[in-house]
PDB file of N, CA and C in Angstrom:
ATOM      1  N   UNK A   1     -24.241 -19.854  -6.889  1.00  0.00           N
ATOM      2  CA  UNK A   1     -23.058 -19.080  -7.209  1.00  0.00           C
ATOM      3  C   UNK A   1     -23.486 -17.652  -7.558  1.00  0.00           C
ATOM      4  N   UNK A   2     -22.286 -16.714  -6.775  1.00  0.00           N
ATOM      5  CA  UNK A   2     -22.900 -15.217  -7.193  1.00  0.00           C
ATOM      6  C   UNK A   2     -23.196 -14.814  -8.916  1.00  0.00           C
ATOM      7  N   UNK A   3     -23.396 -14.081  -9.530  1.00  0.00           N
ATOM      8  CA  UNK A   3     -23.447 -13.605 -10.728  1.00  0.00           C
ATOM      9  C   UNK A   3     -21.741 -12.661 -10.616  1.00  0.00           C
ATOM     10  N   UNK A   4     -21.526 -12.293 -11.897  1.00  0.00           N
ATOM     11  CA  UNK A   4     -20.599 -11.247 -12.067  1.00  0.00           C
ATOM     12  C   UNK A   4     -20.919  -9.982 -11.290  1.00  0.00           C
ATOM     13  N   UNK A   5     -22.118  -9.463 -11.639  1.00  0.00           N
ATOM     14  CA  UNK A   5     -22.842  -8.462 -10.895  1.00  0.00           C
ATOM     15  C   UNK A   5     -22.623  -7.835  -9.704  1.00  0.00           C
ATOM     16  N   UNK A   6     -22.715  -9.235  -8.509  1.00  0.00           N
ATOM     17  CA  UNK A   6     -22.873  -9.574  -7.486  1.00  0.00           C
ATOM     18  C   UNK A   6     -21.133  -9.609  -7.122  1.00  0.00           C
ATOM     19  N   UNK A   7     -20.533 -10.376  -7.519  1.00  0.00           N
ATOM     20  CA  UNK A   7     -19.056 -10.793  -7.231  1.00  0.00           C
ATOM     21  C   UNK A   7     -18.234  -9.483  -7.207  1.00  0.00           C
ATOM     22  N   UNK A   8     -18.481  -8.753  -8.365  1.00  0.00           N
ATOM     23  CA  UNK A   8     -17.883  -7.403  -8.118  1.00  0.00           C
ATOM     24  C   UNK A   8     -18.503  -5.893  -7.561  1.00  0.00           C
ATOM     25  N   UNK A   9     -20.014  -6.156  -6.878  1.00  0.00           N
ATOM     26  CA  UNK A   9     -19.873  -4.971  -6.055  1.00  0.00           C
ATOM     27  C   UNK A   9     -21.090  -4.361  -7.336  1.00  0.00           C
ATOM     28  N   UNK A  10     -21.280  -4.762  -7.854  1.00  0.00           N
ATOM     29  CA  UNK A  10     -22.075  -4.036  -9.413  1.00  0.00           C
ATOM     30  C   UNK A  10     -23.201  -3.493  -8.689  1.00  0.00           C
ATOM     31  N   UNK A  11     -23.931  -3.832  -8.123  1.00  0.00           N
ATOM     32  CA  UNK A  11     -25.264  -3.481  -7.777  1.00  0.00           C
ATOM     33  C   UNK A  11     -25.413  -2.703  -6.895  1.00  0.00           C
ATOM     34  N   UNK A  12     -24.257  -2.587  -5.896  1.00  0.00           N
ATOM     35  CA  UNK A  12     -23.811  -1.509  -5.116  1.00  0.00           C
ATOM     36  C   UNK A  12     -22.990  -0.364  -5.629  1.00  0.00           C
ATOM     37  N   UNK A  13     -22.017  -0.512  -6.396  1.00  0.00           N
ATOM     38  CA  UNK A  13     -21.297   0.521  -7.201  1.00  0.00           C
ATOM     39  C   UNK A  13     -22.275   0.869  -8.359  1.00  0.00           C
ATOM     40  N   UNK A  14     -22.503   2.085  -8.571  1.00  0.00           N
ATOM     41  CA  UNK A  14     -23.089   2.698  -9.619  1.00  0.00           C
ATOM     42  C   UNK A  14     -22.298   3.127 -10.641  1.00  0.00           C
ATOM     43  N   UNK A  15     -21.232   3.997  -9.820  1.00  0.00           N
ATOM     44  CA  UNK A  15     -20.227   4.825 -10.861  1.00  0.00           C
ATOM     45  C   UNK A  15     -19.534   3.875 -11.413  1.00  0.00           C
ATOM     46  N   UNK A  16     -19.039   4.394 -12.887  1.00  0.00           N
ATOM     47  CA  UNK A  16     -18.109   3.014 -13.808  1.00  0.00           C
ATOM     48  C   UNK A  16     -16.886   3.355 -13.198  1.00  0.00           C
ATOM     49  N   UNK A  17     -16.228   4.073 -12.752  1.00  0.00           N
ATOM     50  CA  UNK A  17     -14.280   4.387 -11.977  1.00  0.00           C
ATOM     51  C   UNK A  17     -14.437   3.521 -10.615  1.00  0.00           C
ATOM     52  N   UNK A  18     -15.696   3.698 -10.521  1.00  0.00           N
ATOM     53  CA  UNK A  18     -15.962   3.127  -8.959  1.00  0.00           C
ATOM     54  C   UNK A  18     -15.877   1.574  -9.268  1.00  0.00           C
ATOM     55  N   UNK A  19     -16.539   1.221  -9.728  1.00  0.00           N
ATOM     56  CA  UNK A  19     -16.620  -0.472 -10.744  1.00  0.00           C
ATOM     57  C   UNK A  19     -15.136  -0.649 -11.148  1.00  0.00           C
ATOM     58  N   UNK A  20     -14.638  -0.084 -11.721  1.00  0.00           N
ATOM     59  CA  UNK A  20     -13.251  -0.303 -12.288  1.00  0.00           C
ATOM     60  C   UNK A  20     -12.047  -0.292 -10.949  1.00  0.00           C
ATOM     61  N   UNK A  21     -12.393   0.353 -10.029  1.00  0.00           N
ATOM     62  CA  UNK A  21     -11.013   0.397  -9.138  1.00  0.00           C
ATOM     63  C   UNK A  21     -11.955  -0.780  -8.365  1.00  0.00           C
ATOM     64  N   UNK A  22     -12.791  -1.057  -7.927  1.00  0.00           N
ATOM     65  CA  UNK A  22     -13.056  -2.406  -7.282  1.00  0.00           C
ATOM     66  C   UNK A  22     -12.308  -3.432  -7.598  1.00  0.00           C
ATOM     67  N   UNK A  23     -12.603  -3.724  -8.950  1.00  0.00           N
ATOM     68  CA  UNK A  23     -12.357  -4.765 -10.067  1.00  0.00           C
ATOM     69  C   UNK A  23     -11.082  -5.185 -10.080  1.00  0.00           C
ATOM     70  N   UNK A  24      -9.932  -3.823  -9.749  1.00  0.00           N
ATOM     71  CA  UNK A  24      -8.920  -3.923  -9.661  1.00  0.00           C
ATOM     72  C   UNK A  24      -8.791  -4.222  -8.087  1.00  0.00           C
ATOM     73  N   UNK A  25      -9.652  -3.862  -7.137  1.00  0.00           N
ATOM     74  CA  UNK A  25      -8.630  -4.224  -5.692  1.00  0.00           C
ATOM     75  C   UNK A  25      -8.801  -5.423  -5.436  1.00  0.00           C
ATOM     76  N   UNK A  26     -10.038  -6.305  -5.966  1.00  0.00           N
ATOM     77  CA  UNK A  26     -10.578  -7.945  -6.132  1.00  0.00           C
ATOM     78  C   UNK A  26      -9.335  -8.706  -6.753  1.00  0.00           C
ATOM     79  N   UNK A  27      -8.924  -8.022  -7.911  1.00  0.00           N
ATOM     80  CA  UNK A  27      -7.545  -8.526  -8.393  1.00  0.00           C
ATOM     81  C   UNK A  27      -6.574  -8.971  -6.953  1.00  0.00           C
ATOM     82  N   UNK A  28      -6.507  -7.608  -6.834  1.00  0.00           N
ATOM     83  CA  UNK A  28      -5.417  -7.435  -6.023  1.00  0.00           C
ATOM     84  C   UNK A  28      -5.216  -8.007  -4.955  1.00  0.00           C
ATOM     85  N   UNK A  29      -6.336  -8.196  -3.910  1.00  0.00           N
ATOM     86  CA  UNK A  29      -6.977  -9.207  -2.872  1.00  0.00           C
ATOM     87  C   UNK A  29      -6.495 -10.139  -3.052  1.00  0.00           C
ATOM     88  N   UNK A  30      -6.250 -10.722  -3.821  1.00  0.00           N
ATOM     89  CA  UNK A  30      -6.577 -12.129  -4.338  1.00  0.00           C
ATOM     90  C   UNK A  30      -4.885 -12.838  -4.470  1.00  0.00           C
ATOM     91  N   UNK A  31      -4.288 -11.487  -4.866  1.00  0.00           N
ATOM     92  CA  UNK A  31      -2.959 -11.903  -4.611  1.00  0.00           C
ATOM     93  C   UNK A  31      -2.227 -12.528  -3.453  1.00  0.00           C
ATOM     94  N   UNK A  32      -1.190 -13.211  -3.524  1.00  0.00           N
ATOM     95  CA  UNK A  32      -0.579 -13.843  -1.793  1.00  0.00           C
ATOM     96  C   UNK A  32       0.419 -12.834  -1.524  1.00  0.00           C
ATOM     97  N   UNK A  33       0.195 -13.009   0.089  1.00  0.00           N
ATOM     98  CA  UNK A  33       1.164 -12.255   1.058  1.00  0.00           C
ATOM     99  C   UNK A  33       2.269 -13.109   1.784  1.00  0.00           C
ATOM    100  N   UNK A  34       2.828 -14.072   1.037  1.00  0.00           N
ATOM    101  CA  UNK A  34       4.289 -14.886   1.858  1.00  0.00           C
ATOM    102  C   UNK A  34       3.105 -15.784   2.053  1.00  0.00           C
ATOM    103  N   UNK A  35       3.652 -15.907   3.616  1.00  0.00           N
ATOM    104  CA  UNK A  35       2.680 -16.621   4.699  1.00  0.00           C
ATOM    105  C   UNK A  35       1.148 -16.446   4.169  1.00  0.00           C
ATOM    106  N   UNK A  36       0.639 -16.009   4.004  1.00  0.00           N
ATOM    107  CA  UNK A  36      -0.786 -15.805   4.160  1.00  0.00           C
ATOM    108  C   UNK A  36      -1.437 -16.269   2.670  1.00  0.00           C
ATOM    109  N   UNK A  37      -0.838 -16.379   1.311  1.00  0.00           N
ATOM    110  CA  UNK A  37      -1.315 -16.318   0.751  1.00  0.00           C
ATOM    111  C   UNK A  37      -2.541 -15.871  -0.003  1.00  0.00           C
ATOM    112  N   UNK A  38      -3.634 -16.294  -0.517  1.00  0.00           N
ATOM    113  CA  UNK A  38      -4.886 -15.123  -0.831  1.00  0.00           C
ATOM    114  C   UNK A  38      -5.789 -14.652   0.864  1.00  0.00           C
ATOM    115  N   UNK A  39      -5.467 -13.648   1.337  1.00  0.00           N
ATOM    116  CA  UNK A  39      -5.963 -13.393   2.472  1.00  0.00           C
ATOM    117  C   UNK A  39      -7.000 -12.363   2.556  1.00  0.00           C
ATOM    118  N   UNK A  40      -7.569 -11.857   1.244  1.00  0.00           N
ATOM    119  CA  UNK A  40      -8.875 -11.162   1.055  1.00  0.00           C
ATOM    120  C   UNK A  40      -8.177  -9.917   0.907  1.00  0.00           C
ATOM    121  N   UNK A  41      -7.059  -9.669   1.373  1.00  0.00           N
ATOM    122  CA  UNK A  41      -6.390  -8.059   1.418  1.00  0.00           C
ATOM    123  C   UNK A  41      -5.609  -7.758   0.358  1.00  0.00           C
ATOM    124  N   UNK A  42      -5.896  -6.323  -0.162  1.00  0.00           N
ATOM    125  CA  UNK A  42      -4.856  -5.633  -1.297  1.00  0.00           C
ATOM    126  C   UNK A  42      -3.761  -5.328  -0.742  1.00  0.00           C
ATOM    127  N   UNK A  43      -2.953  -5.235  -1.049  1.00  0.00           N
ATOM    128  CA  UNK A  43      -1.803  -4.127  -0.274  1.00  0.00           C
ATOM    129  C   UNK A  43      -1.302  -3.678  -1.678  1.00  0.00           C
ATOM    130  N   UNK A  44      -1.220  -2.464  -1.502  1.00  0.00           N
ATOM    131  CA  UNK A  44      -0.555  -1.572  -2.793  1.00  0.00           C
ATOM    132  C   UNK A  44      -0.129  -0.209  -2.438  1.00  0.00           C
ATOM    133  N   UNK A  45       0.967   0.510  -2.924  1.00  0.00           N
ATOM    134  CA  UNK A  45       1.310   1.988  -3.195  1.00  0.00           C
ATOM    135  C   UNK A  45      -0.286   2.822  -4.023  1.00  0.00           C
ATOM    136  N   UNK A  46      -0.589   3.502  -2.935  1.00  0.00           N
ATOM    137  CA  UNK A  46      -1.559   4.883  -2.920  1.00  0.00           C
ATOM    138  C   UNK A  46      -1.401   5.808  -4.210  1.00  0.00           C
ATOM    139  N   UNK A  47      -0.092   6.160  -4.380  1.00  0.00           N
ATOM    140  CA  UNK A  47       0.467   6.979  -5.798  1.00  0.00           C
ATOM    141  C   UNK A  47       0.454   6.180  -7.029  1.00  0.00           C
ATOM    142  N   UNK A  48       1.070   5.251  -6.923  1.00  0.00           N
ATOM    143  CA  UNK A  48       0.794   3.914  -8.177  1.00  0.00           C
ATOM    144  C   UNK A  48      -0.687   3.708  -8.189  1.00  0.00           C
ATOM    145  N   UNK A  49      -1.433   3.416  -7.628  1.00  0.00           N
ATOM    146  CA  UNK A  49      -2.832   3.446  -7.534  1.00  0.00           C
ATOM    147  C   UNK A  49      -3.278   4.685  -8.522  1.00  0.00           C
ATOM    148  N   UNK A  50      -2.830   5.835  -7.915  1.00  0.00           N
ATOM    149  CA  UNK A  50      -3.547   7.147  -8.061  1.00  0.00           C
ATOM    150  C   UNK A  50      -3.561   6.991  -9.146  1.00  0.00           C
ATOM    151  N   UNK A  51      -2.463   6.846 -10.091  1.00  0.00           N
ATOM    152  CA  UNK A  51      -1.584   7.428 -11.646  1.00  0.00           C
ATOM    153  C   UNK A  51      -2.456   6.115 -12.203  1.00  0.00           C
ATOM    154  N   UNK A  52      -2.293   4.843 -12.002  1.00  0.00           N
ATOM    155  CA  UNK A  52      -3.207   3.848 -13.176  1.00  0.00           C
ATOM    156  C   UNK A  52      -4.733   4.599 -13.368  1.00  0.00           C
ATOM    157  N   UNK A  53      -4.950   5.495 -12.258  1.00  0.00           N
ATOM    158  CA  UNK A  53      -6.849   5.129 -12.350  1.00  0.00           C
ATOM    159  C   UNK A  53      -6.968   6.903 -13.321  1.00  0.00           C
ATOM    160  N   UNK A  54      -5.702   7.331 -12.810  1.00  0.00           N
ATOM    161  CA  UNK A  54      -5.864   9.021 -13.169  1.00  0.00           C
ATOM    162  C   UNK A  54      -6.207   9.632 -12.377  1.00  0.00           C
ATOM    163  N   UNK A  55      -6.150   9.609 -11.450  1.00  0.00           N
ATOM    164  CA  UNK A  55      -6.574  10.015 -10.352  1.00  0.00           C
ATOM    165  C   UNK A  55      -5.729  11.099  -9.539  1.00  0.00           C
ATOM    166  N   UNK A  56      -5.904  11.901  -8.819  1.00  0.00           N
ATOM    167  CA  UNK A  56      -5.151  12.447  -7.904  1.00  0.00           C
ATOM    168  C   UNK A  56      -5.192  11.559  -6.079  1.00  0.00           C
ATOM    169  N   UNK A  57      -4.076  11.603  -5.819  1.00  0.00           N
ATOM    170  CA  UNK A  57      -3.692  10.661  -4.840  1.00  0.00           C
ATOM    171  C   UNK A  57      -5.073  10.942  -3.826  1.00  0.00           C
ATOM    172  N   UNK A  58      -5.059  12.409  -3.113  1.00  0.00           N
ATOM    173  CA  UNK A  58      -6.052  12.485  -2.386  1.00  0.00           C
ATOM    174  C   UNK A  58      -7.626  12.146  -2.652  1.00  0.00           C
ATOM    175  N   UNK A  59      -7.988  12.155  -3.962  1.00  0.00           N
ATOM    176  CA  UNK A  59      -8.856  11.819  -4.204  1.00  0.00           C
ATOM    177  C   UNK A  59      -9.341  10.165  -4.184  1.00  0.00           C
ATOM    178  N   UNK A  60      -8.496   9.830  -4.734  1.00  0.00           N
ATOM    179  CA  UNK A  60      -8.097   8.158  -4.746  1.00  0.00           C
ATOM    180  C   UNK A  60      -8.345   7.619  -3.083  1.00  0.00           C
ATOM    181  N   UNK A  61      -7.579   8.070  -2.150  1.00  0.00           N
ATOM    182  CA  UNK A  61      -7.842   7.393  -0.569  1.00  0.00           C
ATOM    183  C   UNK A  61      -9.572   7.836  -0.237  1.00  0.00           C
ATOM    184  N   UNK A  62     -10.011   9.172  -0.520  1.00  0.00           N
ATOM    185  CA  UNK A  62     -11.191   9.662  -0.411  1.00  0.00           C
ATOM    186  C   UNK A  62     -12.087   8.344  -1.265  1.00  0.00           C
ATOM    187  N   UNK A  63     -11.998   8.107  -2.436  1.00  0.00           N
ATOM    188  CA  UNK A  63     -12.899   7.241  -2.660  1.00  0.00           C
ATOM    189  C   UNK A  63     -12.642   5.535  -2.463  1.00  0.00           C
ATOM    190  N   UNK A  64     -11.718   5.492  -2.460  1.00  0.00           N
ATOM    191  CA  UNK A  64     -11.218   4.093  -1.563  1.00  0.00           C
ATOM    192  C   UNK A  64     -11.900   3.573  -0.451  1.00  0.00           C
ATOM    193  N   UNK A  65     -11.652   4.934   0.494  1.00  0.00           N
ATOM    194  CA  UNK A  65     -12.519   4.888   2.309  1.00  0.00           C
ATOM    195  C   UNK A  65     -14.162   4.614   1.786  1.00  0.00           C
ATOM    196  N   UNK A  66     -14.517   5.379   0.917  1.00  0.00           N
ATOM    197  CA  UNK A  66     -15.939   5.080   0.289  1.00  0.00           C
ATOM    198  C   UNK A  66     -16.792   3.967  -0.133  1.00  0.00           C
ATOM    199  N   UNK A  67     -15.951   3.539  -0.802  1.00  0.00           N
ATOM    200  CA  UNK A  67     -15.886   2.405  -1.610  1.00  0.00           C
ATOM    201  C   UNK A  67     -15.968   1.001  -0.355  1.00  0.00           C
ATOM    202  N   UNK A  68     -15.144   1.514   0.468  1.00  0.00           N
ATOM    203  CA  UNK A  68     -15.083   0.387   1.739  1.00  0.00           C
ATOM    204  C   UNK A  68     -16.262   0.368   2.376  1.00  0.00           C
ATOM    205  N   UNK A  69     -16.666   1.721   2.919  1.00  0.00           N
ATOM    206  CA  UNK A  69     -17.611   1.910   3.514  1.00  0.00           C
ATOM    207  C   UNK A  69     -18.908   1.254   3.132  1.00  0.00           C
ATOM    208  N   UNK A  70     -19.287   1.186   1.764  1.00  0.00           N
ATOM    209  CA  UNK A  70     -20.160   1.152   1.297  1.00  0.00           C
ATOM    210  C   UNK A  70     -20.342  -0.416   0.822  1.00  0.00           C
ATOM    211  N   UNK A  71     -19.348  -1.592   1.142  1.00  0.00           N
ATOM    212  CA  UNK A  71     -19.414  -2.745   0.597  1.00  0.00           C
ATOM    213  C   UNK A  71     -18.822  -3.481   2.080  1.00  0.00           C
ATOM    214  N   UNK A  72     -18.702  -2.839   2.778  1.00  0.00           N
ATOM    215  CA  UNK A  72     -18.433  -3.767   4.561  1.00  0.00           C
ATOM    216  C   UNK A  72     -17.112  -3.617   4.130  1.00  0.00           C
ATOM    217  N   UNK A  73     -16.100  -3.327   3.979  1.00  0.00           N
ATOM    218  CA  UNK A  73     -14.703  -3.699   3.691  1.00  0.00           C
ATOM    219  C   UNK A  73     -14.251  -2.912   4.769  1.00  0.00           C
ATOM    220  N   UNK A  74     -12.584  -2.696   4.445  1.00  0.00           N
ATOM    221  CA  UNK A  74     -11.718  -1.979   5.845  1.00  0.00           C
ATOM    222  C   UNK A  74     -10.842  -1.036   4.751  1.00  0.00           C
ATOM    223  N   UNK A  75     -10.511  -0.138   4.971  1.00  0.00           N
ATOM    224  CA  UNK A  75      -9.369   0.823   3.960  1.00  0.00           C
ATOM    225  C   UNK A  75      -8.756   1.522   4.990  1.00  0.00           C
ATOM    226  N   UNK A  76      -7.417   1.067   5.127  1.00  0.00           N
ATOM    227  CA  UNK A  76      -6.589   2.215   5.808  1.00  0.00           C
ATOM    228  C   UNK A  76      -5.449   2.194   4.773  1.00  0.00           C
ATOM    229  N   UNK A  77      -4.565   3.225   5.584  1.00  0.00           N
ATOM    230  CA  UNK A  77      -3.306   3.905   4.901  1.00  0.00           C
ATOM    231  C   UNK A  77      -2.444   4.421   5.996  1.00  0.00           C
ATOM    232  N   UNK A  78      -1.185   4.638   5.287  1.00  0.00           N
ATOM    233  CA  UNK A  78       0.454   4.362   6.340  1.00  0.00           C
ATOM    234  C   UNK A  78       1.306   4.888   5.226  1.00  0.00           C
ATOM    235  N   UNK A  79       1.651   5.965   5.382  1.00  0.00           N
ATOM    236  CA  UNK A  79       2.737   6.303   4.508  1.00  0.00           C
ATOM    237  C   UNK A  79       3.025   5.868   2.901  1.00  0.00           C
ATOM    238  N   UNK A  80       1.376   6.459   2.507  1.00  0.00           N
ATOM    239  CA  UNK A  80       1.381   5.623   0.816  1.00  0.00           C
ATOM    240  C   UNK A  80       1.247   4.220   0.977  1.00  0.00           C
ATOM    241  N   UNK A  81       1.052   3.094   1.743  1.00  0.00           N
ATOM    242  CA  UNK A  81       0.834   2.205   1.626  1.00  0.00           C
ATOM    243  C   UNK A  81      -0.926   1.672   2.114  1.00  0.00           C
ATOM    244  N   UNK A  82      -1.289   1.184   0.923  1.00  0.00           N
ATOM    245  CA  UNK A  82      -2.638   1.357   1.465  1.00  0.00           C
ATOM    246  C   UNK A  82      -2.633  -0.552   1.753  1.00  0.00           C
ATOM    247  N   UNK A  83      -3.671  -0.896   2.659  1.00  0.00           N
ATOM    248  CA  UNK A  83      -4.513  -2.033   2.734  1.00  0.00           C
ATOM    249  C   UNK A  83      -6.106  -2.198   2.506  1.00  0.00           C
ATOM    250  N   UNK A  84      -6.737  -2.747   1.618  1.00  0.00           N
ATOM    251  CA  UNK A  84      -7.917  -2.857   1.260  1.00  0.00           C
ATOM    252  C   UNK A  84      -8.707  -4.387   1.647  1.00  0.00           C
ATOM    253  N   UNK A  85      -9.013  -4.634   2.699  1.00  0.00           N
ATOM    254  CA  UNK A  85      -9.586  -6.092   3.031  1.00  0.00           C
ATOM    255  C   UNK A  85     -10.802  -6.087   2.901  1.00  0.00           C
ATOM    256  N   UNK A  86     -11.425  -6.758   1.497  1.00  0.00           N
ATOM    257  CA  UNK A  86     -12.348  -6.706   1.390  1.00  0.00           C
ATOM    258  C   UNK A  86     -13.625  -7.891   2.166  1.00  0.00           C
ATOM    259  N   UNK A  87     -14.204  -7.884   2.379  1.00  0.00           N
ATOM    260  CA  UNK A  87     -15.831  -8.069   3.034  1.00  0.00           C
ATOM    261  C   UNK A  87     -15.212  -9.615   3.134  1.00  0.00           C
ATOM    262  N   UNK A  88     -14.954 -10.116   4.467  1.00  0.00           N
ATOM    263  CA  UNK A  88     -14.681 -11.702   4.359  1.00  0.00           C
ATOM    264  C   UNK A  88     -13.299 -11.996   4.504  1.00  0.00           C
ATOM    265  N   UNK A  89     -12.668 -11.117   4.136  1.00  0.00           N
ATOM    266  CA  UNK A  89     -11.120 -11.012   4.623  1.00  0.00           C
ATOM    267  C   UNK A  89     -10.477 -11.834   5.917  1.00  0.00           C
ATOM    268  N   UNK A  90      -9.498 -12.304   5.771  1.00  0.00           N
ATOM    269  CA  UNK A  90      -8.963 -13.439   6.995  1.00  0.00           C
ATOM    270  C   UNK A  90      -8.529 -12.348   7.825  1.00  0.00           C
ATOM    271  N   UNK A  91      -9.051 -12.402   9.005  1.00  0.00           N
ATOM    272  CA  UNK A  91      -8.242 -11.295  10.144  1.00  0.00           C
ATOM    273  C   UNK A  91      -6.852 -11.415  10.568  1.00  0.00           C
ATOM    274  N   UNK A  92      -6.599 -12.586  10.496  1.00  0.00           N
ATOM    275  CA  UNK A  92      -5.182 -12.842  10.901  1.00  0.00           C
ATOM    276  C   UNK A  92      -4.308 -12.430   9.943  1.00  0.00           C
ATOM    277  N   UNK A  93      -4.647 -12.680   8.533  1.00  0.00           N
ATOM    278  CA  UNK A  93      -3.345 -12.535   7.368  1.00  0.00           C
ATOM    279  C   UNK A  93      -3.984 -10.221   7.420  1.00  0.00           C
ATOM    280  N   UNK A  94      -4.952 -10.082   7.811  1.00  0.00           N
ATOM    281  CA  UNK A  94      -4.915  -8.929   7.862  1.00  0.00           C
ATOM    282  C   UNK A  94      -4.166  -8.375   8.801  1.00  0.00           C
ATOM    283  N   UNK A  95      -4.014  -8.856  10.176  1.00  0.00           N
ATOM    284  CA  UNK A  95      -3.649  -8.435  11.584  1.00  0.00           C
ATOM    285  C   UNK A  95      -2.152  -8.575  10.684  1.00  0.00           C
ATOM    286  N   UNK A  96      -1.405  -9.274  10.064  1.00  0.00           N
ATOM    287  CA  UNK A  96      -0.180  -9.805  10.084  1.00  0.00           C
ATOM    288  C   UNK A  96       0.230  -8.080   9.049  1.00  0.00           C
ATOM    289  N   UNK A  97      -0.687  -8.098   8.089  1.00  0.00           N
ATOM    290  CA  UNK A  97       0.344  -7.163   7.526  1.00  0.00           C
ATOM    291  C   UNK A  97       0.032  -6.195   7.896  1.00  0.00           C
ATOM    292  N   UNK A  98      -0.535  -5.537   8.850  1.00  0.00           N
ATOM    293  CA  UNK A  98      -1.022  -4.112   9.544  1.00  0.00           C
ATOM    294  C   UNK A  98       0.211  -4.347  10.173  1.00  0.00           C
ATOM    295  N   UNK A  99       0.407  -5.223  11.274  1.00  0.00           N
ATOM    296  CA  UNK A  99       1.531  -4.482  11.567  1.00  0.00           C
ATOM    297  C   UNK A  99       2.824  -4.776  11.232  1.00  0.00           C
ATOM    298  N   UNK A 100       3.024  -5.704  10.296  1.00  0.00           N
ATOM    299  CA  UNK A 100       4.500  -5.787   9.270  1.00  0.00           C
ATOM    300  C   UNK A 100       4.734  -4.504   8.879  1.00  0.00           C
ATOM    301  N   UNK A 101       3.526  -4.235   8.086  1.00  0.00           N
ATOM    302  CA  UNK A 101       4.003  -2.289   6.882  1.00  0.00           C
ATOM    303  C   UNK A 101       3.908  -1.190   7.758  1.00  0.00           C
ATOM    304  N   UNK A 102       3.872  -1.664   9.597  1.00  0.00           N
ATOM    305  CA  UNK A 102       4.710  -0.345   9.876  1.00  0.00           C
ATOM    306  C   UNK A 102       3.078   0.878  10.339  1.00  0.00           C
ATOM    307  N   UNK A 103       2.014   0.329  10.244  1.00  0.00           N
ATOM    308  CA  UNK A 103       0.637   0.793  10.922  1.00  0.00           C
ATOM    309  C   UNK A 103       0.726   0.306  12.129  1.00  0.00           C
ATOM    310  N   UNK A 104       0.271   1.686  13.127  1.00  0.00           N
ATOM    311  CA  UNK A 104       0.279   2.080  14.689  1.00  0.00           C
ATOM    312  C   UNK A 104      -1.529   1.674  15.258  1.00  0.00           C
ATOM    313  N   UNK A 105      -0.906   0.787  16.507  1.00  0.00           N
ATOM    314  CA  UNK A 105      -2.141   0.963  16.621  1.00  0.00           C
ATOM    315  C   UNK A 105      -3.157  -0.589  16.623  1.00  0.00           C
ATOM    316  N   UNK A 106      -3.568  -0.852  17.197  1.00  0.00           N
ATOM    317  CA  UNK A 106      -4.771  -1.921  16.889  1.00  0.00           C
ATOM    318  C   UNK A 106      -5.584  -2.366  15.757  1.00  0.00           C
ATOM    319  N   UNK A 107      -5.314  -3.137  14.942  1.00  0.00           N
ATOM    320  CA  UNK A 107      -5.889  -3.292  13.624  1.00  0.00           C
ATOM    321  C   UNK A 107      -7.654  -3.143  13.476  1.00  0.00           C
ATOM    322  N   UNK A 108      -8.033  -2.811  12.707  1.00  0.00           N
ATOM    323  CA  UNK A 108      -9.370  -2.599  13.001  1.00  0.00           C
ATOM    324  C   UNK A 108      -9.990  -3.868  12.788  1.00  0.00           C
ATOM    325  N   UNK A 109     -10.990  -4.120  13.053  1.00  0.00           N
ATOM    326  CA  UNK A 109     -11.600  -5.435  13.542  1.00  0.00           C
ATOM    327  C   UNK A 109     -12.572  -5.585  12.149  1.00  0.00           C
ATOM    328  N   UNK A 110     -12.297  -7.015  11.185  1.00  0.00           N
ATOM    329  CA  UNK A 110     -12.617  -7.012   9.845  1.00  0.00           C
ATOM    330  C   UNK A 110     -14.116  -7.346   9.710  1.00  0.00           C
ATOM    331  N   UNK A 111     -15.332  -7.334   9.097  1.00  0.00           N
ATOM    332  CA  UNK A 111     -16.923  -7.552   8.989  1.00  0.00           C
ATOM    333  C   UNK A 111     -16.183  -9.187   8.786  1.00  0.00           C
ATOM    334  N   UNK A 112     -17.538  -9.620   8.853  1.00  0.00           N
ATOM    335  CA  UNK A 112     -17.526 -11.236   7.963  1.00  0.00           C
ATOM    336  C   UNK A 112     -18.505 -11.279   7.237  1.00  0.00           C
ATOM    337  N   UNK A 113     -18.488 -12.347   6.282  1.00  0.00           N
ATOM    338  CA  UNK A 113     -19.404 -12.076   5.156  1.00  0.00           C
ATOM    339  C   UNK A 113     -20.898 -12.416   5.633  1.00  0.00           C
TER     340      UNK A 113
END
């Protein structure tokens, strides 16, 4: 079994905001989508995001995309609506809400763990 460490990205995230908005999109992941239930993906408002962390919105997607980058994940965005599928994420419950919320386009194709 992973450690805490490990489960949240610790050893890869250095910065503590960086640790803390993970922490929160693992939450969030974890939540169900209807149909799909826990499907590895966040879905949340970008501005609501911004304002819990203190953040300014643009800054917030800037380190989001980062944050993805840097742990295999996927981060896009659609009109303030962001999706965060983290590392292992079900492609299908991902494919489903890319294009429910209204994102153009071919879903991007998710890592596996």
């Amino acid at each position: 079994m992973a450690s805490l460490k490990q489960r949240f990205a610790f050893t890869t995230l250095t910065e503590s905001e960086d640790r803390l908005a993970y922490a929160v999109l693992k939450t969030l992941s974890s939540d169900g989508h209807g149909n799909y239930g826990s499907c590895g993906v966040a879905e949340f408002d970008l501005i609501e995001f911004a304002e819990a962390l203190d953040w300014p919105p643009g800054e917030t997607l800037r380190r989001l995309k980062r944050i993805a980058s840097e742990l295999g994940a996927v981060c896009v965005e659609h009109q303030d609506v962001i999706l965060f599928a983290t590392a292992g994420a079900q492609q299908e419950g991902f494919d489903h809400l890319y294009r429910t919320r209204g994102f153009e386009g071919r879903p991007p194709v998710l890592r596996r763990k």
